[in-house]
N, C-alpha and C. Protein backbone atom coordinates (compact mmCIF):
# COMPACT_ATOMS: atom_id res chain seq x y z
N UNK A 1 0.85 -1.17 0.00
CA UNK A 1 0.00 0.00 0.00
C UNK A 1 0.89 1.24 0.00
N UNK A 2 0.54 2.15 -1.10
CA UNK A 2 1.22 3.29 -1.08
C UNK A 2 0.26 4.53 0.27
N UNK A 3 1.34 5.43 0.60
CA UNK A 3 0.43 6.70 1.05
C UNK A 3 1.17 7.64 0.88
N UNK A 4 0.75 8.98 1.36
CA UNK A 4 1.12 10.45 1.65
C UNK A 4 1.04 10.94 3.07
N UNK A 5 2.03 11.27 3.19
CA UNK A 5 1.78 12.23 4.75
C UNK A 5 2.51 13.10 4.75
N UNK A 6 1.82 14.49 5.46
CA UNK A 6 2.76 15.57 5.80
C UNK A 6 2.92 16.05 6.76
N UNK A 7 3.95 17.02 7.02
CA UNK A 7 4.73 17.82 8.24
C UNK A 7 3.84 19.04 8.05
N UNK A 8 2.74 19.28 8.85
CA UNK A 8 2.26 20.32 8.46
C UNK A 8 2.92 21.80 9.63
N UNK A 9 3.70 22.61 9.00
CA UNK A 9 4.03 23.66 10.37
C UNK A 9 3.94 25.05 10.05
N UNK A 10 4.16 25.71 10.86
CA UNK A 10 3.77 27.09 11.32
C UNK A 10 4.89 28.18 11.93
N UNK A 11 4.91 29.05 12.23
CA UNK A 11 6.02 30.08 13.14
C UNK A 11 5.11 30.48 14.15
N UNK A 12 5.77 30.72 15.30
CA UNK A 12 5.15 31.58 16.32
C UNK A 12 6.59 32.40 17.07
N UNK A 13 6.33 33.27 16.89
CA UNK A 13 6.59 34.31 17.97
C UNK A 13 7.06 33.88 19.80
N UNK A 14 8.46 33.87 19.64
CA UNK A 14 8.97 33.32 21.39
C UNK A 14 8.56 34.64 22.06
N UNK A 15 8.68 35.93 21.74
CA UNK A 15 8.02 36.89 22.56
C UNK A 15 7.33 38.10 22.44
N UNK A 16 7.23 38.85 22.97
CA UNK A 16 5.73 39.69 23.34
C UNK A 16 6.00 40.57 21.64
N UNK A 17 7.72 41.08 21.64
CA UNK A 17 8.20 41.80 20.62
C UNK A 17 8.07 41.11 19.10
N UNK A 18 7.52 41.11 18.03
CA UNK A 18 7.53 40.29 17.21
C UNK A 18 8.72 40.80 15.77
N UNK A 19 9.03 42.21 16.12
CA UNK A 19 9.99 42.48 15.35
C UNK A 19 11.59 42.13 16.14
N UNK A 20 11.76 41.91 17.15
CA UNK A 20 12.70 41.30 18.00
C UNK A 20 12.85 39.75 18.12
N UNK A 21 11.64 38.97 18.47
CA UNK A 21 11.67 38.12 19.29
C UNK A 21 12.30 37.23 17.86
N UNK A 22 12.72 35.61 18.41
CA UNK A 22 12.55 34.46 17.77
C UNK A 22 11.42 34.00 17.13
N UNK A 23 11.37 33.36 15.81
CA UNK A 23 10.81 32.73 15.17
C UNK A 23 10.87 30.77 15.94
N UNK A 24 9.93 30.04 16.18
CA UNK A 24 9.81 28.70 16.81
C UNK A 24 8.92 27.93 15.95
N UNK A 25 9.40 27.25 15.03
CA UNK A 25 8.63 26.27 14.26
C UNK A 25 7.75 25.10 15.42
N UNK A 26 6.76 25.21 14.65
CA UNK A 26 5.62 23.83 15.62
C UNK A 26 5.13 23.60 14.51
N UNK A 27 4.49 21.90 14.97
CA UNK A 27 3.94 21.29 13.68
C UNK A 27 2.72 21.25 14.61
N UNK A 28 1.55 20.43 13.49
CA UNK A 28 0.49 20.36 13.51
C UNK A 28 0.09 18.72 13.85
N UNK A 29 -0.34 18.33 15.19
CA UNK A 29 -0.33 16.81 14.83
C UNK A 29 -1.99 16.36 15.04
N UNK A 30 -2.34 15.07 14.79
CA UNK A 30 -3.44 14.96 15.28
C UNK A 30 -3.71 13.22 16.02
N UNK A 31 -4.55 13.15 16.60
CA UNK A 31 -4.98 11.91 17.69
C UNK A 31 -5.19 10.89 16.64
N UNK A 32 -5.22 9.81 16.68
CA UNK A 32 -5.89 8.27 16.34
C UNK A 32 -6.95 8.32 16.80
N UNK A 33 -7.93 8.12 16.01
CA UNK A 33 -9.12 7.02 17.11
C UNK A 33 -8.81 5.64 17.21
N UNK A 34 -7.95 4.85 16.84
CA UNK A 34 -7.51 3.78 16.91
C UNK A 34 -6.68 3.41 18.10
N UNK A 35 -6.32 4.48 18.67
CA UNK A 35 -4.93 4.33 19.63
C UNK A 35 -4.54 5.68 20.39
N UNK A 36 -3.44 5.57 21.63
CA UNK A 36 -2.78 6.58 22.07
C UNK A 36 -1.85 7.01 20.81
N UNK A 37 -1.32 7.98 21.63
CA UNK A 37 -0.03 9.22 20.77
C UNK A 37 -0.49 10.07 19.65
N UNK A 38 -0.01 10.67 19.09
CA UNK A 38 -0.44 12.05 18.29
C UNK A 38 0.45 11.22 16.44
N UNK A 39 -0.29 11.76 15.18
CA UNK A 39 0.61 11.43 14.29
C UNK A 39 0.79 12.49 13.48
N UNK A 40 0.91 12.58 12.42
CA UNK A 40 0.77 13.48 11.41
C UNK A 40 -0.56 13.42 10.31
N UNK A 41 -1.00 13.89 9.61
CA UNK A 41 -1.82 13.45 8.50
C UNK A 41 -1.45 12.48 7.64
N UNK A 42 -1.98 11.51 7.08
CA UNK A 42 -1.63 10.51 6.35
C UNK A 42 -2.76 9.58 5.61
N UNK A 43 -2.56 9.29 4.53
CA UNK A 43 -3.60 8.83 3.77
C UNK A 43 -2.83 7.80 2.45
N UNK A 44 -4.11 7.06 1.73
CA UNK A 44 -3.62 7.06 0.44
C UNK A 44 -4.24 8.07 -0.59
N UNK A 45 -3.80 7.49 -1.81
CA UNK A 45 -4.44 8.46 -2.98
C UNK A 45 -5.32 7.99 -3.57
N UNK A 46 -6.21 8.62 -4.43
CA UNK A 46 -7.07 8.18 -5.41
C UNK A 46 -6.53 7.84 -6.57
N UNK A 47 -7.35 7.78 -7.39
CA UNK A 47 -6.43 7.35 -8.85
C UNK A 47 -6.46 8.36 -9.86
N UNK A 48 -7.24 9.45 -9.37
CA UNK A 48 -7.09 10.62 -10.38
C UNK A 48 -6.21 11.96 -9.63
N UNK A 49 -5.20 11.57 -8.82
CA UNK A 49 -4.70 12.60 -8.28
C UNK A 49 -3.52 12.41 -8.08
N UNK A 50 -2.51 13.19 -8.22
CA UNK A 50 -1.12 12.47 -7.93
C UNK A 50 -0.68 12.49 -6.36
N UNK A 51 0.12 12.03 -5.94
CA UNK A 51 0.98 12.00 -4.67
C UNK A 51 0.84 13.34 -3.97
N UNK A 52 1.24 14.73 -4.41
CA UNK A 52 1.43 16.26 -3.59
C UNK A 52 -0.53 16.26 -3.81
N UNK A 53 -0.92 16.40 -4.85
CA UNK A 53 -2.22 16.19 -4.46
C UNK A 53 -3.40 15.74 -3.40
N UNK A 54 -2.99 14.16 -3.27
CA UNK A 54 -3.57 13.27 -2.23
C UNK A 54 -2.99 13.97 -0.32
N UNK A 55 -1.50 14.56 -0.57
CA UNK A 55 -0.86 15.10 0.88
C UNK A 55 -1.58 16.07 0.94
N UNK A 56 -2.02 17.16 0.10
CA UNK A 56 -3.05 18.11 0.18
C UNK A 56 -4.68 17.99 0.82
N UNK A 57 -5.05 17.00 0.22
CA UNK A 57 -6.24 16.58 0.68
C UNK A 57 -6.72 16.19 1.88
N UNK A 58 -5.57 15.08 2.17
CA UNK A 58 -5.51 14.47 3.48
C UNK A 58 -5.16 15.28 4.51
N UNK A 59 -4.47 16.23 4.27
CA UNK A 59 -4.34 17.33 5.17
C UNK A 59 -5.49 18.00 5.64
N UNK A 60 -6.32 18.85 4.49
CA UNK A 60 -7.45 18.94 4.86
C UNK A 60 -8.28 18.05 5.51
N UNK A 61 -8.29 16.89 5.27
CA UNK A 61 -9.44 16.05 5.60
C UNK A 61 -9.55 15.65 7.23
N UNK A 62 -8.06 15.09 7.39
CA UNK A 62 -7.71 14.99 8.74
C UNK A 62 -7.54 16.03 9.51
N UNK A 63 -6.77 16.87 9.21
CA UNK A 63 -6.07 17.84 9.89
C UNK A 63 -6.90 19.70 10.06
N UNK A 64 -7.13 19.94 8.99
CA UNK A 64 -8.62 21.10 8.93
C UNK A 64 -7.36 22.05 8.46
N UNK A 65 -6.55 21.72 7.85
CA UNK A 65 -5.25 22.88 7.70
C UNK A 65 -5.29 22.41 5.91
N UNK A 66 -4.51 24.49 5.20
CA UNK A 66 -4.15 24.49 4.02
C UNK A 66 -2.85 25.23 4.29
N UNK A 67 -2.57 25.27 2.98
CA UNK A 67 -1.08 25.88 3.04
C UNK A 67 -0.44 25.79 1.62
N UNK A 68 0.98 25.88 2.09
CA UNK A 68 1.81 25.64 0.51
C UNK A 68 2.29 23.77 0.78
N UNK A 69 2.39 22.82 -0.12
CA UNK A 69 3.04 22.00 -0.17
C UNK A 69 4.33 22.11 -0.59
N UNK A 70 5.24 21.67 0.60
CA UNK A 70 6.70 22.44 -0.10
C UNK A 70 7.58 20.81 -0.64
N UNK A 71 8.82 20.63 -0.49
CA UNK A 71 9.77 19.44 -0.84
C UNK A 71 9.44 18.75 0.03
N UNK A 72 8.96 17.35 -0.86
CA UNK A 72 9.53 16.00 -0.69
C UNK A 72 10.71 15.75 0.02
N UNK A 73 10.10 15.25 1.45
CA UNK A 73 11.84 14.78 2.46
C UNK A 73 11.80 13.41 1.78
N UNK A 74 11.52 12.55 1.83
CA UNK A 74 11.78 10.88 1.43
C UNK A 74 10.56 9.91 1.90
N UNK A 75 10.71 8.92 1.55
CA UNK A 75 9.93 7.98 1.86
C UNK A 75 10.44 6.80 2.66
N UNK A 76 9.29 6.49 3.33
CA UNK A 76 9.19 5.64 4.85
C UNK A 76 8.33 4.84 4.15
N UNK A 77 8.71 3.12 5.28
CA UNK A 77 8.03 1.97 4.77
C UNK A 77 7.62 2.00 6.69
N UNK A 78 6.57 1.43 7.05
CA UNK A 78 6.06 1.11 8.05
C UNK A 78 5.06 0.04 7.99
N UNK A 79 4.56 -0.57 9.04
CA UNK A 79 3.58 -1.24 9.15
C UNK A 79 2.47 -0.98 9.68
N UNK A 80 1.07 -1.34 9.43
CA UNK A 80 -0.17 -0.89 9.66
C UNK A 80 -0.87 -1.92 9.66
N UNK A 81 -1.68 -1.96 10.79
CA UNK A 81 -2.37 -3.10 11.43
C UNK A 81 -3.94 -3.01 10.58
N UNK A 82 -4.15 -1.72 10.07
CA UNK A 82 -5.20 -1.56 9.21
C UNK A 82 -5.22 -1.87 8.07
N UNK A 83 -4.02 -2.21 7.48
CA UNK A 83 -3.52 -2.54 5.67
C UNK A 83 -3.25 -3.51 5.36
N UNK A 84 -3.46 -4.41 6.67
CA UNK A 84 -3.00 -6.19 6.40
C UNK A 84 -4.40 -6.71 5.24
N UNK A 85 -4.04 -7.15 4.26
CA UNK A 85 -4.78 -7.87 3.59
C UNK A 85 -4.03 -9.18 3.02
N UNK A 86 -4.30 -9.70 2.21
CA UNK A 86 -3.95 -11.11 1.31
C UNK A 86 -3.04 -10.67 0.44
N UNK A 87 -3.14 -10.01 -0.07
CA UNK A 87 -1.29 -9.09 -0.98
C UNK A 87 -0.58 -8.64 0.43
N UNK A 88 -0.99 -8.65 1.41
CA UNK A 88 -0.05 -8.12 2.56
C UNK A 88 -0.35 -8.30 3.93
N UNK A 89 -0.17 -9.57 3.86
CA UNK A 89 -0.85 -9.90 5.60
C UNK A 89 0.37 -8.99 6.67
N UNK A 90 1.71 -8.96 5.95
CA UNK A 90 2.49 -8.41 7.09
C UNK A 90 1.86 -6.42 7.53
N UNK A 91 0.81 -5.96 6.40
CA UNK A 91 0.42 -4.97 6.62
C UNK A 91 1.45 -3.64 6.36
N UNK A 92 2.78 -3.65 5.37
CA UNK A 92 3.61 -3.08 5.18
C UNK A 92 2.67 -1.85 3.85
N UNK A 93 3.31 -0.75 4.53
CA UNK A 93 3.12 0.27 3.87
C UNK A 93 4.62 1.25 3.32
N UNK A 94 3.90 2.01 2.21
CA UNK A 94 4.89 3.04 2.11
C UNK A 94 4.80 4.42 2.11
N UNK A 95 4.93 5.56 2.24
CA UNK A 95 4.50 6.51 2.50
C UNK A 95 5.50 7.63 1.94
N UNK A 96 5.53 8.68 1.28
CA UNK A 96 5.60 10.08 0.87
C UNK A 96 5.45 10.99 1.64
N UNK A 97 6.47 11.56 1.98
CA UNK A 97 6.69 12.44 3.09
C UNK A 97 6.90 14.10 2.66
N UNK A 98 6.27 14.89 3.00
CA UNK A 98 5.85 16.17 2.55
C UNK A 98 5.56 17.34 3.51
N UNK A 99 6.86 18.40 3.15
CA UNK A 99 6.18 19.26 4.52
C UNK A 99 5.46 20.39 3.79
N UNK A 100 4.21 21.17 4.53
CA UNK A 100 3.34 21.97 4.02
C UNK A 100 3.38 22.77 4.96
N UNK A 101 3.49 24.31 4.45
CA UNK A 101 3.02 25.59 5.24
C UNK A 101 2.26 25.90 5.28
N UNK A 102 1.28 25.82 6.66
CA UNK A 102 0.14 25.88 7.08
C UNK A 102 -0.04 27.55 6.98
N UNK A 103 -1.03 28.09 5.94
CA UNK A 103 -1.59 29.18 6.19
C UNK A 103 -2.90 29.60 6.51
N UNK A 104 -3.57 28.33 6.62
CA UNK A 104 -5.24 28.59 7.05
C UNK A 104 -5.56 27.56 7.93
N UNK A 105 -6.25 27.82 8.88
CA UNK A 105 -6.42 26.43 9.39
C UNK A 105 -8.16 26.69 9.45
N UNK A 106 -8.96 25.41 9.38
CA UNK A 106 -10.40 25.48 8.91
C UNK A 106 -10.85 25.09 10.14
N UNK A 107 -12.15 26.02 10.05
CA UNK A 107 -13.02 26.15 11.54
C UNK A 107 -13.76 24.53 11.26
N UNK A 108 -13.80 24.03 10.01
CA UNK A 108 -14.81 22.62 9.71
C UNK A 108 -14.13 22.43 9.18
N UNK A 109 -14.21 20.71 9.24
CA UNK A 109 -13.45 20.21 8.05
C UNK A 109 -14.19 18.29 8.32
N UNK A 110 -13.87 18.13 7.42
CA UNK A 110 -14.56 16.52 7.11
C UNK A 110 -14.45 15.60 8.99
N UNK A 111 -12.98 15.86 8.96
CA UNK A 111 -12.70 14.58 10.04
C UNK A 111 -13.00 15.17 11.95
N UNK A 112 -13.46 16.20 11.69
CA UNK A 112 -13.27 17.36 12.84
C UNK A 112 -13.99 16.60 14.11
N UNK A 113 -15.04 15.50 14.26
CA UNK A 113 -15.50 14.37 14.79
C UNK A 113 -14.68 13.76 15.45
N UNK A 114 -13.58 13.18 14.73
CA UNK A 114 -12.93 11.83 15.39
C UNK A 114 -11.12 12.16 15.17
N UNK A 115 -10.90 13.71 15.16
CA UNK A 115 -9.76 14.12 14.97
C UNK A 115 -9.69 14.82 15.83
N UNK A 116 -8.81 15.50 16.77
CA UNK A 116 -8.00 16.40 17.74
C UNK A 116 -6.95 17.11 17.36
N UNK A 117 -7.01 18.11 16.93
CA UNK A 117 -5.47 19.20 16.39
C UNK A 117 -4.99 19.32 17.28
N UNK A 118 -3.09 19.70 17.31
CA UNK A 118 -2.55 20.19 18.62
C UNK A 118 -1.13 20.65 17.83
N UNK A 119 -1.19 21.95 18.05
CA UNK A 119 0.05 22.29 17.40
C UNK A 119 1.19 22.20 18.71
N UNK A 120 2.32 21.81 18.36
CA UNK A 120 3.36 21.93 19.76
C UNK A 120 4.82 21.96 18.46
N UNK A 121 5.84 22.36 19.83
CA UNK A 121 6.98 22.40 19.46
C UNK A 121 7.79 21.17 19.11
N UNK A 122 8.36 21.22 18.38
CA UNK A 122 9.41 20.11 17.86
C UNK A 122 9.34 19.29 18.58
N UNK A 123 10.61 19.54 20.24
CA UNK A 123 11.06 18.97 21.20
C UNK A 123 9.35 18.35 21.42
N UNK A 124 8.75 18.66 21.94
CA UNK A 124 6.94 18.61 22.36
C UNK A 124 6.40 17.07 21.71
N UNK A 125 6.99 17.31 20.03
CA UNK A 125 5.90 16.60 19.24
C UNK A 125 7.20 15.46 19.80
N UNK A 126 7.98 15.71 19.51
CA UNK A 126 8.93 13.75 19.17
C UNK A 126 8.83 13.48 20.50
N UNK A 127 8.63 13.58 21.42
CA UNK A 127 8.13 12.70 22.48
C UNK A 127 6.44 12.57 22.68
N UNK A 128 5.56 12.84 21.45
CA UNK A 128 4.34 12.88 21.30
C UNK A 128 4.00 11.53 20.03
N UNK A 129 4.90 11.46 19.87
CA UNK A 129 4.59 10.90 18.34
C UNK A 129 4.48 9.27 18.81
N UNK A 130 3.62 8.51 17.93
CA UNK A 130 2.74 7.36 18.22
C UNK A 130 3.65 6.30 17.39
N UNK A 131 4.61 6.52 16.30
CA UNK A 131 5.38 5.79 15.49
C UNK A 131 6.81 6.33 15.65
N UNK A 132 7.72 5.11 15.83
CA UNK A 132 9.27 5.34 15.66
C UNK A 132 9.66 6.68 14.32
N UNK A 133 8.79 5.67 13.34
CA UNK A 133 8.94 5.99 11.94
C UNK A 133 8.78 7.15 11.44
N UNK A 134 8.00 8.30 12.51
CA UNK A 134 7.24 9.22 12.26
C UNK A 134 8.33 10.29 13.25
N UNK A 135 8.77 9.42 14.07
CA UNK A 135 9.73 10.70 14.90
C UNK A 135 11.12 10.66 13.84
N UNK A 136 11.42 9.62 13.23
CA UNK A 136 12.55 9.85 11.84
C UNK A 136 12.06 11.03 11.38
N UNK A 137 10.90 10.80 10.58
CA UNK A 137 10.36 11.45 9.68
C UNK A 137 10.30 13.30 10.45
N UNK A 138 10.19 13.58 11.47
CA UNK A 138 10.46 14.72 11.96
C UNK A 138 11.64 15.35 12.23
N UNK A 139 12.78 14.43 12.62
CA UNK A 139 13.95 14.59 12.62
C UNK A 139 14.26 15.30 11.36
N UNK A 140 13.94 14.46 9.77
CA UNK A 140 14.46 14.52 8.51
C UNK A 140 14.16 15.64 8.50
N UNK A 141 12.45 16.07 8.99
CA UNK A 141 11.81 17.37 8.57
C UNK A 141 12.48 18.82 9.00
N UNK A 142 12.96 18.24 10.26
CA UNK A 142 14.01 19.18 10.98
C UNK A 142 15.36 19.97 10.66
N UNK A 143 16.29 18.95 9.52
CA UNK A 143 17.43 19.27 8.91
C UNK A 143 17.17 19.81 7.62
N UNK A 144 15.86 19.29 6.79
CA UNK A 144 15.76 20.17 5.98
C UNK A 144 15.15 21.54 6.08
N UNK A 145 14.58 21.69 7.19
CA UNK A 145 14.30 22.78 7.31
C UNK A 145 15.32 23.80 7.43
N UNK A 146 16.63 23.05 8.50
CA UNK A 146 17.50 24.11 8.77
C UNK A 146 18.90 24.14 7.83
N UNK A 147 18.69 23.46 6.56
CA UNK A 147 19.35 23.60 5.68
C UNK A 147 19.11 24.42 4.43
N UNK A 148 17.68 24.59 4.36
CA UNK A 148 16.37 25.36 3.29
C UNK A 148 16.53 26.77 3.57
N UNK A 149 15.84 26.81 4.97
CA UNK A 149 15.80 28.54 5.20
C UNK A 149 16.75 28.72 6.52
N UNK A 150 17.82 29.11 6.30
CA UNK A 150 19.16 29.52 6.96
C UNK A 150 18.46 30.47 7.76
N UNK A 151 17.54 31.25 7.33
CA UNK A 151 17.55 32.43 8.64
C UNK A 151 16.36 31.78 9.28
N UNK A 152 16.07 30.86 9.60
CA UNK A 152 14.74 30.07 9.87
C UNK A 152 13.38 30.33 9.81
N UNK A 153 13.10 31.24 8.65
CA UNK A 153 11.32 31.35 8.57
C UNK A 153 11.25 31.54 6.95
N UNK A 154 10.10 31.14 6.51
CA UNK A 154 10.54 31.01 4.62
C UNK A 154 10.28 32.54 4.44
């Protein structure tokens, strides 16, 4: 099973001064109803949409957030207790990893029922996160960030 998931994040302001203070990246995570810990958005695709497409959607769908879809960090193989079928009893997935700049976040959105938003800080989320695979995947999100925009805000 293929999917998409993204790093969805934001800037905030470390203090009161906003032409002074620090810029502090936080991502956007959201709950399982399946389980404890927080993940990211994640989905598969349809068949009329490509890959940055489907990370778009699923963002919305899960998450109630739009933005820019920026670079492709890499792809992660994991396992999913929901994807086990007869082509894949071991339940192995693969996934497309995508970070997006959140510039709207939606008062409604499809999954707003059985989803929980929580934006937190880096340090915050990787001891939040529900998959090994997913605190990689933040790490990765982490170096490209601070290799992309040197002065740290795009």
């Amino acid at each position: 099973m293929y999917m998409n998931m993204c790093v969805p994040f934001r800037y905030k302001s470390s203090g009161d001064d906003d032409s002074s203070s620090k810029k502090i990246i936080e991502v956007l995570m959201i709950n399982s109803p399946s389980g404890p810990g927080l993940l990211f958005p994640k989905g598969g695709w349809e068949n009329d949409e490509t890959v940055e497409e489907a990370a778009v959607r699923e963002a919305i769908e899960e998450a109630g957030v739009r933005g820019d879809l920026m670079d492709c960090l890499g792809c992660y193989e994991f396992r999913s207790k929901t994807h086990q079928d007869e082509f894949s009893p071991e339940g192995w997935c693969k996934a497309a990893m995508f970070a997006l700049f959140v510039k709207e976040e939606l008062q409604l959105w499809p999954e707003q029922n059985t989803r929980n938003r929580s934006w937190l800080a880096v340090s915050e989320a990787l001891g939040s996160l529900r998959h090994e695979w997913m605190r990689d995947a933040l790490e990765r999100f982490c170096k490209w960030h601070e290799e992309k925009f040197v002065d740290g805000t795009i």
